[in-house]
Every structure is written in C-alpha cells, then in structure tokens.
Protein backbone atom coordinates (compact mmCIF):
# COMPACT_ATOMS: atom_id res chain seq x y z
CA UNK A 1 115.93 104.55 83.15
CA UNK A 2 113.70 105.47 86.37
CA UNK A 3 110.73 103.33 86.26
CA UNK A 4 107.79 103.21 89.08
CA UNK A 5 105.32 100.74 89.46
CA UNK A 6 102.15 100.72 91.44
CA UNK A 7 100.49 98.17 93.22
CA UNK A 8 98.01 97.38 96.23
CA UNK A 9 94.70 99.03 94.27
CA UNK A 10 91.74 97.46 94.94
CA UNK A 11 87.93 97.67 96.16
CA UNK A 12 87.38 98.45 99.82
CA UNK A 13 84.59 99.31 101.76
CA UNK A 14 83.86 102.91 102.90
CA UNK A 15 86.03 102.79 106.41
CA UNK A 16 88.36 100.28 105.83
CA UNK A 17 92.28 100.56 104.63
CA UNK A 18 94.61 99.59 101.71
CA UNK A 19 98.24 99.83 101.54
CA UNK A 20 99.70 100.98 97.80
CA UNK A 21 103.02 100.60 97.26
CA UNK A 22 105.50 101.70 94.79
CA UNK A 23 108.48 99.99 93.27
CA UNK A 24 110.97 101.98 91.72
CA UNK A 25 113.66 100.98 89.37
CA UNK A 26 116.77 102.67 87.92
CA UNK A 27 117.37 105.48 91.19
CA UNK A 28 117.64 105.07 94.65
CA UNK A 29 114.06 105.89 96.33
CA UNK A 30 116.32 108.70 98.45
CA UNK A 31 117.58 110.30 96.03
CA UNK A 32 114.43 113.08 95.34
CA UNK A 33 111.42 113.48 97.08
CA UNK A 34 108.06 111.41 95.93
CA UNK A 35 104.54 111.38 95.99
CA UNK A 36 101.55 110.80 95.16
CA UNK A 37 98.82 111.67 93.27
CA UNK A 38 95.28 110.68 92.43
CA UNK A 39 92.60 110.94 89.68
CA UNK A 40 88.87 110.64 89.96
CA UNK A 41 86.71 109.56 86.91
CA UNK A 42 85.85 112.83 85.48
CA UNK A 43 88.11 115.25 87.47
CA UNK A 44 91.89 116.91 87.04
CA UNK A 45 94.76 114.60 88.58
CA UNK A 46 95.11 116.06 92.38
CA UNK A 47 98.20 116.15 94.97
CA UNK A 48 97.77 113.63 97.66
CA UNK A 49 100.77 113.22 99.59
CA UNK A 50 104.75 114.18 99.24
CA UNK A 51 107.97 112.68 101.35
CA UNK A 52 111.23 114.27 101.12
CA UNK A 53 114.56 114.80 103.43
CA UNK A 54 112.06 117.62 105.02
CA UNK A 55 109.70 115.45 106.06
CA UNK A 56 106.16 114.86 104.45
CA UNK A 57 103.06 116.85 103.57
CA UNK A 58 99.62 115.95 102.50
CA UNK A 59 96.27 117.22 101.18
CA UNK A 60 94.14 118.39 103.78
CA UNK A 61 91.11 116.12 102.44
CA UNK A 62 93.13 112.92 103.62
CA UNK A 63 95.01 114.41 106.53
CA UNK A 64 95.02 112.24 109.12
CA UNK A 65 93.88 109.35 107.30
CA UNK A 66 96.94 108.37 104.81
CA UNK A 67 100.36 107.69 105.91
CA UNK A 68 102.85 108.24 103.15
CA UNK A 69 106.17 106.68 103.82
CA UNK A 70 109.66 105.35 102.38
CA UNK A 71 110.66 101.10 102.40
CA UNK A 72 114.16 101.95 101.42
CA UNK A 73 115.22 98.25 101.81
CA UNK A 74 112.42 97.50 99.06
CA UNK A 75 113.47 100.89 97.52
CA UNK A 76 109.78 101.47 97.54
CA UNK A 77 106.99 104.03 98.53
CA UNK A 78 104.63 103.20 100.58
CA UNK A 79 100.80 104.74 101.13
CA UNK A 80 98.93 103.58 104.29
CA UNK A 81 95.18 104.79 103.67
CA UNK A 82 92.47 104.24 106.99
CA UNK A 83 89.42 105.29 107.10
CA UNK A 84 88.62 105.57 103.04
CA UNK A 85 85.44 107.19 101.95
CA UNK A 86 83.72 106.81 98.55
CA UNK A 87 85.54 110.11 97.73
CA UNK A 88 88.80 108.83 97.34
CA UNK A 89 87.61 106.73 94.81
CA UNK A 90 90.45 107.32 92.26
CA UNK A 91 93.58 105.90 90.15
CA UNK A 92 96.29 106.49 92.51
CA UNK A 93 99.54 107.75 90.64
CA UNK A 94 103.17 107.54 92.05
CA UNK A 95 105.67 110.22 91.55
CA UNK A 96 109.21 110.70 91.56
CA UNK A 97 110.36 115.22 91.90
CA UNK A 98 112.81 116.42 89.90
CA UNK A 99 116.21 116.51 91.75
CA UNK A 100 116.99 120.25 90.03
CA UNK A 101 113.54 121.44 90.93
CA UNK A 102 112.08 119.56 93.66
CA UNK A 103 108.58 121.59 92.74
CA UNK A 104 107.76 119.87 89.35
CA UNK A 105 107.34 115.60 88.87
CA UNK A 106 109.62 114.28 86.77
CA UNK A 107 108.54 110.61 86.33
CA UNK A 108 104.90 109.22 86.87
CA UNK A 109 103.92 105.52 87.37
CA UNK A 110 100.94 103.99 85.61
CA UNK A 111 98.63 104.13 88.22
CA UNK A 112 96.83 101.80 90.16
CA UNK A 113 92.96 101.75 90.97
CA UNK A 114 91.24 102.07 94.12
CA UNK A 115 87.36 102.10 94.28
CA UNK A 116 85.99 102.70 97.57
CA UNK A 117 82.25 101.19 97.81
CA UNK A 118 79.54 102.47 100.78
C-alpha cells in the first residue's frame, strides 16, 4: 500500500525558506512522477510543482523560488521554498502520478501546513 507523508510545515516569515519533505512508503519514489500541491484557506487545491524522468515543472507563481527535488536514498520528495510571501500561505499536499496515466494523481498525502507571516 503506497503511503506519503508530509513533513517540514511550519510558520516563517515573509522572505525566509522551509524545506517540506515527503516520505513515501510501499513504491520506490522513481517509479512515477510526483508533486506537489497546495491549498489556501478558502480556495481550490492548486498545482505547485511536478518531478519526473523528464525533468521538473512548476507554477509560474513560485518559479524561481521553490526547488522540487527527489532524496532517493530517503525514498523521499523534497520541496526547497526561498523567498515565501504571505501568498503561499497554504496546506502543502504531496502527490504520487499514476504510472498508466502520468496526467492524473493517484495517491495524496495528508498535508502539511505552512503559514507565511509579514
């Protein structure tokens, strides 16, 4: 049973950084691409940032700001985020692709919460 677990939420000031990683159980982290996604009180869950064997891709509003990357020794993913602003306040979901149809998710974490004060 694939199982992903978020960590590294927190509260940050507007500027700083915060690493969230992802554990994932029951598949190898290689296996499918991943991502992640994020929620904001009162809005629809948005696309954030996506690794796969083709290499990654992200939402322009944190372009150049988050790093999305694989540990494959920890079998984890990994979300570098610099330069936060208040809005990317959010709960910050990880996300494993279908292996048939890399275009749809086919296991979510829980999320984990990252409040960005200015």
């Amino acid at each position: 049973q694939v199982q992903l677990v978020e960590s590294g939420g927190g509260l940050v000031q507007a500027g700083g950084s915060l690493r969230l990683s992802c554990g994932v159980s029951g598949t190898s982290i290689n296996f499918a691409p991943m991502g992640w996604y994020r929620q904001a009180p009162g809005k629809q869950r948005e696309f954030v940032a996506r690794i796969s064997s083709s290499g990654t891709n992200y939402a322009d509003a944190v372009s150049g700001r988050f790093t999305v990357s694989r540990d494959s020794g920890r079998n984890s993913l990994l979300l570098q985020m610099n330069s936060l602003k208040p809005e990317d306040t959010a709960v910050y979901y990880c996300a494993r692709y279908n292996t048939g149809d890399p275009s749809r998710v086919a296991y979510w974490g829980k999320g984990t919460l990252v409040t960005v004060s200015s």
